[in-house]
C-alpha atoms as a PDB file:
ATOM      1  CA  UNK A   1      13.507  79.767 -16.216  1.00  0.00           C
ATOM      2  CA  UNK A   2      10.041  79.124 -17.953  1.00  0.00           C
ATOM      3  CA  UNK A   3       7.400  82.159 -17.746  1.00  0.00           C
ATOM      4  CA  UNK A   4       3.735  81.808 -19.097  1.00  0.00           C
ATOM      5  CA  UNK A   5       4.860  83.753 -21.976  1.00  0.00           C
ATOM      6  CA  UNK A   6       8.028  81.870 -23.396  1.00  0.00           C
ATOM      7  CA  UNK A   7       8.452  80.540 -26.640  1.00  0.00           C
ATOM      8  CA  UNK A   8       8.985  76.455 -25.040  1.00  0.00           C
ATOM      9  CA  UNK A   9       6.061  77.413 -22.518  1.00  0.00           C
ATOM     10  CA  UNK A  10       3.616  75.023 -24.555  1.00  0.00           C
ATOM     11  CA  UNK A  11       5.991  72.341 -24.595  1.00  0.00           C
ATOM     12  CA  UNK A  12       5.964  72.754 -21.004  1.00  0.00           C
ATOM     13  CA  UNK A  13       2.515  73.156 -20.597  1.00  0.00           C
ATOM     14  CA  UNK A  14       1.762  69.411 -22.340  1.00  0.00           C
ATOM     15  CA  UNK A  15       4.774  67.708 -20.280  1.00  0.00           C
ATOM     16  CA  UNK A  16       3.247  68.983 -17.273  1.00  0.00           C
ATOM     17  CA  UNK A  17      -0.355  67.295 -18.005  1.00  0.00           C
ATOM     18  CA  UNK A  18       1.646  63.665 -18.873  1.00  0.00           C
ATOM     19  CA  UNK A  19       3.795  64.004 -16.308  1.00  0.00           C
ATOM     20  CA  UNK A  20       1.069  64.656 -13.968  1.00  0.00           C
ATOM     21  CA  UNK A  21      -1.169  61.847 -15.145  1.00  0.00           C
ATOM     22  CA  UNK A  22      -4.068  64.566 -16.068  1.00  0.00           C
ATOM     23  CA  UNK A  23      -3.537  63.597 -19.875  1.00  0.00           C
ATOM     24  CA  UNK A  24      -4.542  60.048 -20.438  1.00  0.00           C
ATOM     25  CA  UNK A  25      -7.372  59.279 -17.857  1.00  0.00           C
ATOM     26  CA  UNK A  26      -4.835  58.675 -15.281  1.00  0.00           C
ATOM     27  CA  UNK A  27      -2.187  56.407 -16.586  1.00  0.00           C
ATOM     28  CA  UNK A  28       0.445  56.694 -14.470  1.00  0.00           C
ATOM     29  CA  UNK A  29       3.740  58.291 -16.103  1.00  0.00           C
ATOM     30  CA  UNK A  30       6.316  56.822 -13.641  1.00  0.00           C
ATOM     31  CA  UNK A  31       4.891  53.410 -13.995  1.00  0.00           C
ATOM     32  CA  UNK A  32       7.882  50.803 -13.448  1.00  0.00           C
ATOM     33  CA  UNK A  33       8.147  49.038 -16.479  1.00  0.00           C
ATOM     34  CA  UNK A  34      10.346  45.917 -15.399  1.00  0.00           C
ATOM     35  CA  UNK A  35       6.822  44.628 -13.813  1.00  0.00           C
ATOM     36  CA  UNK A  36       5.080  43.766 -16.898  1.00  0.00           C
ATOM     37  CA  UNK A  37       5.999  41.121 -20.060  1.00  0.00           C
ATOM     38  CA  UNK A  38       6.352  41.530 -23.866  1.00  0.00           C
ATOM     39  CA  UNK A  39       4.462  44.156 -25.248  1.00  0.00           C
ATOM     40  CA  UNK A  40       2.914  45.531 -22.735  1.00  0.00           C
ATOM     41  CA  UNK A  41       6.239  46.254 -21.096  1.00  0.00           C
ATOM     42  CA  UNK A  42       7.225  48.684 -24.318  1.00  0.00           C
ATOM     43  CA  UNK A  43       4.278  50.421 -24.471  1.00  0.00           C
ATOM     44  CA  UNK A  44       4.941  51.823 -20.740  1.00  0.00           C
ATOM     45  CA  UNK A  45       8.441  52.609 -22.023  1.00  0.00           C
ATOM     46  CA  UNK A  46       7.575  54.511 -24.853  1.00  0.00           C
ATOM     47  CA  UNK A  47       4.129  56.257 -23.012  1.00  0.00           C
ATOM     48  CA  UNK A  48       5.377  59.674 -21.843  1.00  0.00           C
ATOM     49  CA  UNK A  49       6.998  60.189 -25.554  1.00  0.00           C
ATOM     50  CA  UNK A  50       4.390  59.094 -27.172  1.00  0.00           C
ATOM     51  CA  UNK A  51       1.336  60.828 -25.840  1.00  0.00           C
ATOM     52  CA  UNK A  52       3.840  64.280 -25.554  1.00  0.00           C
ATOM     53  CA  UNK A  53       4.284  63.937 -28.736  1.00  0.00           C
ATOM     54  CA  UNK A  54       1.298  63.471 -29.575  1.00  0.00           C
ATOM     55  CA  UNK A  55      -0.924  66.336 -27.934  1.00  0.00           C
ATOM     56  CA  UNK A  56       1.885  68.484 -28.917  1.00  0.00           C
ATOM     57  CA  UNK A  57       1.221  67.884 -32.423  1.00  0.00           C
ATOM     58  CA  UNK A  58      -2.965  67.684 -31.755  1.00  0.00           C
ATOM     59  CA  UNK A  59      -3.255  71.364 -30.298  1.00  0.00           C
ATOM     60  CA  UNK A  60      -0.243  73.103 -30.822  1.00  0.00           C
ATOM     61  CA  UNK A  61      -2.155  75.276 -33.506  1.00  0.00           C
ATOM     62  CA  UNK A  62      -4.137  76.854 -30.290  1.00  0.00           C
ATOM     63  CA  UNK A  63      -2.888  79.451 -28.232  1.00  0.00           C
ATOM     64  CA  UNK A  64      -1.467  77.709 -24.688  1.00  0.00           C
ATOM     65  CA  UNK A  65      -3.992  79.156 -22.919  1.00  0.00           C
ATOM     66  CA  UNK A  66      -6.590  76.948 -25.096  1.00  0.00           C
ATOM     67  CA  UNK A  67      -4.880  74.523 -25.635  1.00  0.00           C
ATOM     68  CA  UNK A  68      -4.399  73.375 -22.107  1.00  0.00           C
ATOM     69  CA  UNK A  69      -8.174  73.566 -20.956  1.00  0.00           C
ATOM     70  CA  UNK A  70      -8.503  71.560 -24.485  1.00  0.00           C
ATOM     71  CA  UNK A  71      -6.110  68.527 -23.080  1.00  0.00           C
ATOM     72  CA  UNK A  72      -7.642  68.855 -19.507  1.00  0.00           C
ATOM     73  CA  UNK A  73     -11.331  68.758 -20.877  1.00  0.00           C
ATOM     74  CA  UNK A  74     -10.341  65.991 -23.588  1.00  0.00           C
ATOM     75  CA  UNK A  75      -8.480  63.694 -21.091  1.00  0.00           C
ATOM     76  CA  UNK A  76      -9.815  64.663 -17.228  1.00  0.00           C
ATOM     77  CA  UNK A  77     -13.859  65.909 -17.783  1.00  0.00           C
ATOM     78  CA  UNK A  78     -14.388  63.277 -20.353  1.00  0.00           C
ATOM     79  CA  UNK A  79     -14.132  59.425 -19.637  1.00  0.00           C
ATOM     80  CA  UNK A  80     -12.633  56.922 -22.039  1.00  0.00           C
ATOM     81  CA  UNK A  81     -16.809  55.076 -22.026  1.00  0.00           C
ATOM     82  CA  UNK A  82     -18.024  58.378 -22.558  1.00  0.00           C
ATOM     83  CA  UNK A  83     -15.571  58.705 -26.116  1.00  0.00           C
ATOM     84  CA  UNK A  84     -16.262  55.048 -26.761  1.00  0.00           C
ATOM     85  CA  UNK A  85     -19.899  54.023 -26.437  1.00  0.00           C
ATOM     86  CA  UNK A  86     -21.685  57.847 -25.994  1.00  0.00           C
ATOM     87  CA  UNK A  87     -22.326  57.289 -22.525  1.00  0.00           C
ATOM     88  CA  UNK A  88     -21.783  59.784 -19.470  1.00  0.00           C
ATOM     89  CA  UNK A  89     -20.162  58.023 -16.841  1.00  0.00           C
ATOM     90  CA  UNK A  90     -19.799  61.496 -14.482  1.00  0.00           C
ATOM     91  CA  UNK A  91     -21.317  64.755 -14.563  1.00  0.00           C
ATOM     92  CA  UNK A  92     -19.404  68.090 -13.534  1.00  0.00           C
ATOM     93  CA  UNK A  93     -21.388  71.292 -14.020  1.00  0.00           C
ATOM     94  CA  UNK A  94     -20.450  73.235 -17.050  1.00  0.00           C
ATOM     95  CA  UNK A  95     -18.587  70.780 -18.365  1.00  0.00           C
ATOM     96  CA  UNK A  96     -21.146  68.505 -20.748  1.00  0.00           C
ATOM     97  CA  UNK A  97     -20.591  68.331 -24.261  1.00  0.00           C
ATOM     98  CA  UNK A  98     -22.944  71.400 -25.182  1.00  0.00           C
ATOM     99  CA  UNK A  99     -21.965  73.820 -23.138  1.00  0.00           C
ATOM    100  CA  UNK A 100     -17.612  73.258 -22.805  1.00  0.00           C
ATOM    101  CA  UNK A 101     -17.121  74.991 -25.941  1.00  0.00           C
ATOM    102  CA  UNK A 102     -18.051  78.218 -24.740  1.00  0.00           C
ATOM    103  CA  UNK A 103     -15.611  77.935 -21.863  1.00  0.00           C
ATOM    104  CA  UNK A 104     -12.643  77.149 -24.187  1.00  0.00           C
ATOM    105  CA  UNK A 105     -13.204  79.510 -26.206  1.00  0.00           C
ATOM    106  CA  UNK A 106     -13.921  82.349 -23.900  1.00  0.00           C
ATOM    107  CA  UNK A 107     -11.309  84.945 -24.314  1.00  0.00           C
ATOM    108  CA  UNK A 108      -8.046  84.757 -21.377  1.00  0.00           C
ATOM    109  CA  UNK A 109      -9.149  87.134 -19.206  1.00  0.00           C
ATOM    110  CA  UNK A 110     -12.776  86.015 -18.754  1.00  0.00           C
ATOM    111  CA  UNK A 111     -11.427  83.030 -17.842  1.00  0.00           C
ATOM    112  CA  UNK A 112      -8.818  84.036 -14.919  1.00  0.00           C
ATOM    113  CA  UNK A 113     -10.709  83.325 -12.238  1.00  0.00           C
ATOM    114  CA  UNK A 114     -13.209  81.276 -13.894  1.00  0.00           C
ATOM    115  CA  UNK A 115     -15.120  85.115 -14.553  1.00  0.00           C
ATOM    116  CA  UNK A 116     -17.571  83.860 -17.164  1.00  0.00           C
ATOM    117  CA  UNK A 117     -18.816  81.145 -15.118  1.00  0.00           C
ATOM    118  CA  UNK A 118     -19.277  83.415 -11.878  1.00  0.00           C
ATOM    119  CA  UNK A 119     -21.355  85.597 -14.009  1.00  0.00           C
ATOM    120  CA  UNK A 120     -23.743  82.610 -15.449  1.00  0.00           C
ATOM    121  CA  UNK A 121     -24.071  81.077 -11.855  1.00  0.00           C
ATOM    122  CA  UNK A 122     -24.367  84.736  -9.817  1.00  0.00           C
ATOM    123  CA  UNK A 123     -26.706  85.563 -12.124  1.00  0.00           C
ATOM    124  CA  UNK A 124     -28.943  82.302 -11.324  1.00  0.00           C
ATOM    125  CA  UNK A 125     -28.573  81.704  -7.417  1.00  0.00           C
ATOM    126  CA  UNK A 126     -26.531  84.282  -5.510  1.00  0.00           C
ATOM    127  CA  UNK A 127     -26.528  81.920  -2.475  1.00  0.00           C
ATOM    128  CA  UNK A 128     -25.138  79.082  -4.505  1.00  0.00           C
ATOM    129  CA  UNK A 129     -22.576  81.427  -6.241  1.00  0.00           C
ATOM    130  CA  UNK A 130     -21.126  82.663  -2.265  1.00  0.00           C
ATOM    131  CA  UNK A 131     -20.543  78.957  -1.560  1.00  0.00           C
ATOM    132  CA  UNK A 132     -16.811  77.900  -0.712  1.00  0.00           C
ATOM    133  CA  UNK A 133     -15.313  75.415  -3.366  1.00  0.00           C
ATOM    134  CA  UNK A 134     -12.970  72.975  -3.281  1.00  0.00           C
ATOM    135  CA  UNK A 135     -10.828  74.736  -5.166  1.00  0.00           C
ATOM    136  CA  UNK A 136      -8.209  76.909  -1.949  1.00  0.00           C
ATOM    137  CA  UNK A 137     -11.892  77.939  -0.341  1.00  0.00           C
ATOM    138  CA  UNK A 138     -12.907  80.361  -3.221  1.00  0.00           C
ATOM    139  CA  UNK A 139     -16.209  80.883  -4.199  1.00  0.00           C
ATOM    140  CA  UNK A 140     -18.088  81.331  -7.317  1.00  0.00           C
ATOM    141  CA  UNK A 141     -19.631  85.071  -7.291  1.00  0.00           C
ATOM    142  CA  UNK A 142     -18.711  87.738  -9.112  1.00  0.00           C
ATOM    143  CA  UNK A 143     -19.930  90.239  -6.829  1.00  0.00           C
ATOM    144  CA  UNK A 144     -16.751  92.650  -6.166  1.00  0.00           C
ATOM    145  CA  UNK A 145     -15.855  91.450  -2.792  1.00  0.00           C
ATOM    146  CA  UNK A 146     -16.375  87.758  -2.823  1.00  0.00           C
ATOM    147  CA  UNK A 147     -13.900  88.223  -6.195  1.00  0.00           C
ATOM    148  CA  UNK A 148     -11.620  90.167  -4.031  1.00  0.00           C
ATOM    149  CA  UNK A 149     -11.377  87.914  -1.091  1.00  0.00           C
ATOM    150  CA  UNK A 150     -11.009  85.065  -3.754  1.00  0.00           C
ATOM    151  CA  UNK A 151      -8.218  86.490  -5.438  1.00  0.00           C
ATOM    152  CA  UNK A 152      -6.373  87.404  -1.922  1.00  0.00           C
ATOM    153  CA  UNK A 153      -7.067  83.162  -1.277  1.00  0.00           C
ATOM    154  CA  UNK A 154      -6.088  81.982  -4.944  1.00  0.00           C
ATOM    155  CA  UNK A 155      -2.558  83.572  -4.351  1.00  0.00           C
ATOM    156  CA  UNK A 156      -2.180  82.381  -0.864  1.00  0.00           C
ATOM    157  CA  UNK A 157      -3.180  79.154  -2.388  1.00  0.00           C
ATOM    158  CA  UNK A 158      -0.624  79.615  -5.052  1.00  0.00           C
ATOM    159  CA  UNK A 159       2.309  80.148  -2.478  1.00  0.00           C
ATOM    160  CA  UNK A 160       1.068  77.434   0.188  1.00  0.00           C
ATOM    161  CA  UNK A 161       1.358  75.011  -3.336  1.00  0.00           C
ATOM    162  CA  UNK A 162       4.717  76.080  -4.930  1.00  0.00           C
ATOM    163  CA  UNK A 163       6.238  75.811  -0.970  1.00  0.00           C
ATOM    164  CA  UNK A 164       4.641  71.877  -1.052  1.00  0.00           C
ATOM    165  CA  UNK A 165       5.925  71.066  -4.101  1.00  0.00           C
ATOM    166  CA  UNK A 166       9.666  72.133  -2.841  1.00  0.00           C
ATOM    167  CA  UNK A 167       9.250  69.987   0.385  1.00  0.00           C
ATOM    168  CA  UNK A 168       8.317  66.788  -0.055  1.00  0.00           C
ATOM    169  CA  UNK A 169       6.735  65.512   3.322  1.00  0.00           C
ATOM    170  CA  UNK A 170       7.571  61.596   3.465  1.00  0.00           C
ATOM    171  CA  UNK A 171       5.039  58.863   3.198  1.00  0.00           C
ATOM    172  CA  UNK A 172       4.442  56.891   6.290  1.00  0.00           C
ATOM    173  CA  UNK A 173       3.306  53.304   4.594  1.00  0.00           C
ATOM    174  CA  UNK A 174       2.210  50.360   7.150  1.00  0.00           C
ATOM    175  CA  UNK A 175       5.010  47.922   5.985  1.00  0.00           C
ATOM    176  CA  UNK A 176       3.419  45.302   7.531  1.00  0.00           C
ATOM    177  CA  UNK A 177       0.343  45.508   5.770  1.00  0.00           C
ATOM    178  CA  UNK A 178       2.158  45.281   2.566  1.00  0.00           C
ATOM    179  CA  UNK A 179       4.443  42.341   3.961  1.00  0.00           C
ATOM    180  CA  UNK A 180       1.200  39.840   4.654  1.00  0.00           C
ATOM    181  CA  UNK A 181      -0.578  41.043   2.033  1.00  0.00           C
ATOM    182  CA  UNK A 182       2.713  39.448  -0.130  1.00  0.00           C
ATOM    183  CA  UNK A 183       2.709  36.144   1.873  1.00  0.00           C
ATOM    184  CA  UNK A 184      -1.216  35.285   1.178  1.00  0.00           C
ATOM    185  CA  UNK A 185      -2.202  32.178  -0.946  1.00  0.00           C
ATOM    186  CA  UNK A 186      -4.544  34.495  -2.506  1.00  0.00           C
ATOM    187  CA  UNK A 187      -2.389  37.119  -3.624  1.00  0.00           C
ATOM    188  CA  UNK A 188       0.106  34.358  -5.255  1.00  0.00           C
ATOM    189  CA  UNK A 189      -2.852  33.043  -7.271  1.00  0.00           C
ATOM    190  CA  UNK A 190      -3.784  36.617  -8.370  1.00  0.00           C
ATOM    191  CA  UNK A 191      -0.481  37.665  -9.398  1.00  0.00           C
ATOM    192  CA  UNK A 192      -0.194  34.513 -11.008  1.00  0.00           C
ATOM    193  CA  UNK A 193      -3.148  34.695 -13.316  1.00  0.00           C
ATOM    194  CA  UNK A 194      -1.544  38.068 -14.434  1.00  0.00           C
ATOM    195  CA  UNK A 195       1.309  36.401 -15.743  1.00  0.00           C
ATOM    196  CA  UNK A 196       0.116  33.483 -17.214  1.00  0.00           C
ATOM    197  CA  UNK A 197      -2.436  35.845 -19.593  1.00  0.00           C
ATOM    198  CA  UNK A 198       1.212  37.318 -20.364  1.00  0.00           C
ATOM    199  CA  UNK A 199       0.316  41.020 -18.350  1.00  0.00           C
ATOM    200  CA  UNK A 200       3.152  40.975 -15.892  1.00  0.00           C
ATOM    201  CA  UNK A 201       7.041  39.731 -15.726  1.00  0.00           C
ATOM    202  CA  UNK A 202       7.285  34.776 -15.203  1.00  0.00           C
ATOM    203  CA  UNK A 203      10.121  36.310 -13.393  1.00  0.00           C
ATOM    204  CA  UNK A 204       8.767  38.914 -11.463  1.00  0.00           C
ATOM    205  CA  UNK A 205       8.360  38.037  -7.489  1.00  0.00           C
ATOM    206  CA  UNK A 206       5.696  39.669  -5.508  1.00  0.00           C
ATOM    207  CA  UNK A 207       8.536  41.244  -3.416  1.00  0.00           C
ATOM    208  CA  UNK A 208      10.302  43.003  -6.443  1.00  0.00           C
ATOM    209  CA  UNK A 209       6.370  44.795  -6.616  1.00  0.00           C
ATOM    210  CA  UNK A 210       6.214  48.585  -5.387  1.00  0.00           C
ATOM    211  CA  UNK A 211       3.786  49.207  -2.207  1.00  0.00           C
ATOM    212  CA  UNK A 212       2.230  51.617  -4.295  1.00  0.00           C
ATOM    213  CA  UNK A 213       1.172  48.831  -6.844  1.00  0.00           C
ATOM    214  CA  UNK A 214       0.739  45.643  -5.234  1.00  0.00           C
ATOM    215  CA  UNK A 215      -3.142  46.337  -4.493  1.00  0.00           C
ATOM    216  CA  UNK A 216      -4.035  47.353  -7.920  1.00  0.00           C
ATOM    217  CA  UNK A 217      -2.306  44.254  -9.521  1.00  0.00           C
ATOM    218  CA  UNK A 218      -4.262  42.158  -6.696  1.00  0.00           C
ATOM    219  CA  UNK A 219      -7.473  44.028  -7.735  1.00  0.00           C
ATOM    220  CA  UNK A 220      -7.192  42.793 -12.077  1.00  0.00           C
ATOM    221  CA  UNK A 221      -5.552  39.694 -11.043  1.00  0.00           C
ATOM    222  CA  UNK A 222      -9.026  39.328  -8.741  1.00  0.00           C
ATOM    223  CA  UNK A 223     -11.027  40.520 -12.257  1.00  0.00           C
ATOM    224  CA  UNK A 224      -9.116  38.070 -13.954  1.00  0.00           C
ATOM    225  CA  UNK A 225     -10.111  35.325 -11.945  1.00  0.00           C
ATOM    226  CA  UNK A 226     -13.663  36.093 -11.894  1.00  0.00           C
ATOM    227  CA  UNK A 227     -14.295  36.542 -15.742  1.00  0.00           C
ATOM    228  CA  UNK A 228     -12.029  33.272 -16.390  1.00  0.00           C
END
């Protein structure tokens, strides 16, 4: 069994973030790979090693705690426009450029809790500090009992997610959305237009596409059409 403090626990820490889709903007890892042609079809086989690979070499010289807010900061807070032409596409507070370091840095136990920040943001606007988060209903005070009523929350929180992730509640999809939406003239011609610029499978039919990918590939084929 993995703890937070064994000697693969990094290795674990960096599958986690692929395998999630956190690491690399939200590429998904269990993309099917039959759908697509040529060489776009072996980079989605060799993805998941590739990118493990290579975080694991990038920030293995950090301690794990580090060197996962590192790979959530480098490839969640910041956008793939933001690294290529210096623009902000989304803000989150405490996150920009300036002041992240200081958060990454902060030692462990300042940041259980997210302590540091609670002290900046108490220390500026109570009011806005007792405010419930998105994040299991905590706030972000550090007065003594909003931090004990958020720890007694962040464990039930805890709990309520490791009992989700052991039962997986089954998707109810409208199958006959998804059946018309594969009979329409217009979703032919989209999927078409993917594979004549050589994106997806000549012999992939729109039935052999997963629910779960049939609107995105109508969505570029759409883009496709429009900037032809």
């Amino acid at each position: 069994m993995q703890t937070l403090f064994s000697p693969t626990r990094d290795r674990a820490i960096v599958k986690k973030l692929v395998n999630s889709g956190l690491a690399g903007w939200g590429f998904d890892p269990n993309l099917t790979s039959f759908m697509f042609a040529g060489e776009y079809r072996e980079i989605c086989l060799r993805y998941k090693e590739y990118l493990f690979e290579y975080l694991l070499r990038k920030y293995r010289e950090n301690n794990r705690f580090k060197m996962a807010d590192m790979i959530f900061y480098e490839y969640s807070v910041r956008s793939p426009r933001e690294m290529s032409c210096g623009f902000v596409k989304r803000y989150a507070p405490l996150l920009d450029r300036q002041i992240v370091p200081f958060g990454i840095n902060t030692d462990k136990r300042k940041r259980f809790l997210s302590v540091s920040y609670r002290n900046i943001i108490t220390a500026l606007n109570k009011n806005i500090a007792r405010l419930k988060t998105s994040k299991a209903d905590t706030s972000l005070s550090s007065e003594l009992n909003y931090v004990i009523n958020d720890m007694r929350k962040f464990f039930l929180y805890l709990i309520g997610a490791k009992l989700k992730r052991s039962y997986k509640q089954p998707q109810k999809q409208n199958v006959a959305v998804f059946k018309l939406s594969r009979r329409m003239k217009e979703t032919h011609a989209y999927i078409n237009s993917l594979k004549e610029i050589g994106l997806l499978n000549c012999q992939l039919s729109n039935d052999d596409i997963p629910d779960g990918y049939l609107g995105r590939l109508i969505t570029i084929g759409k883009l496709i059409e429009r900037v032809r």
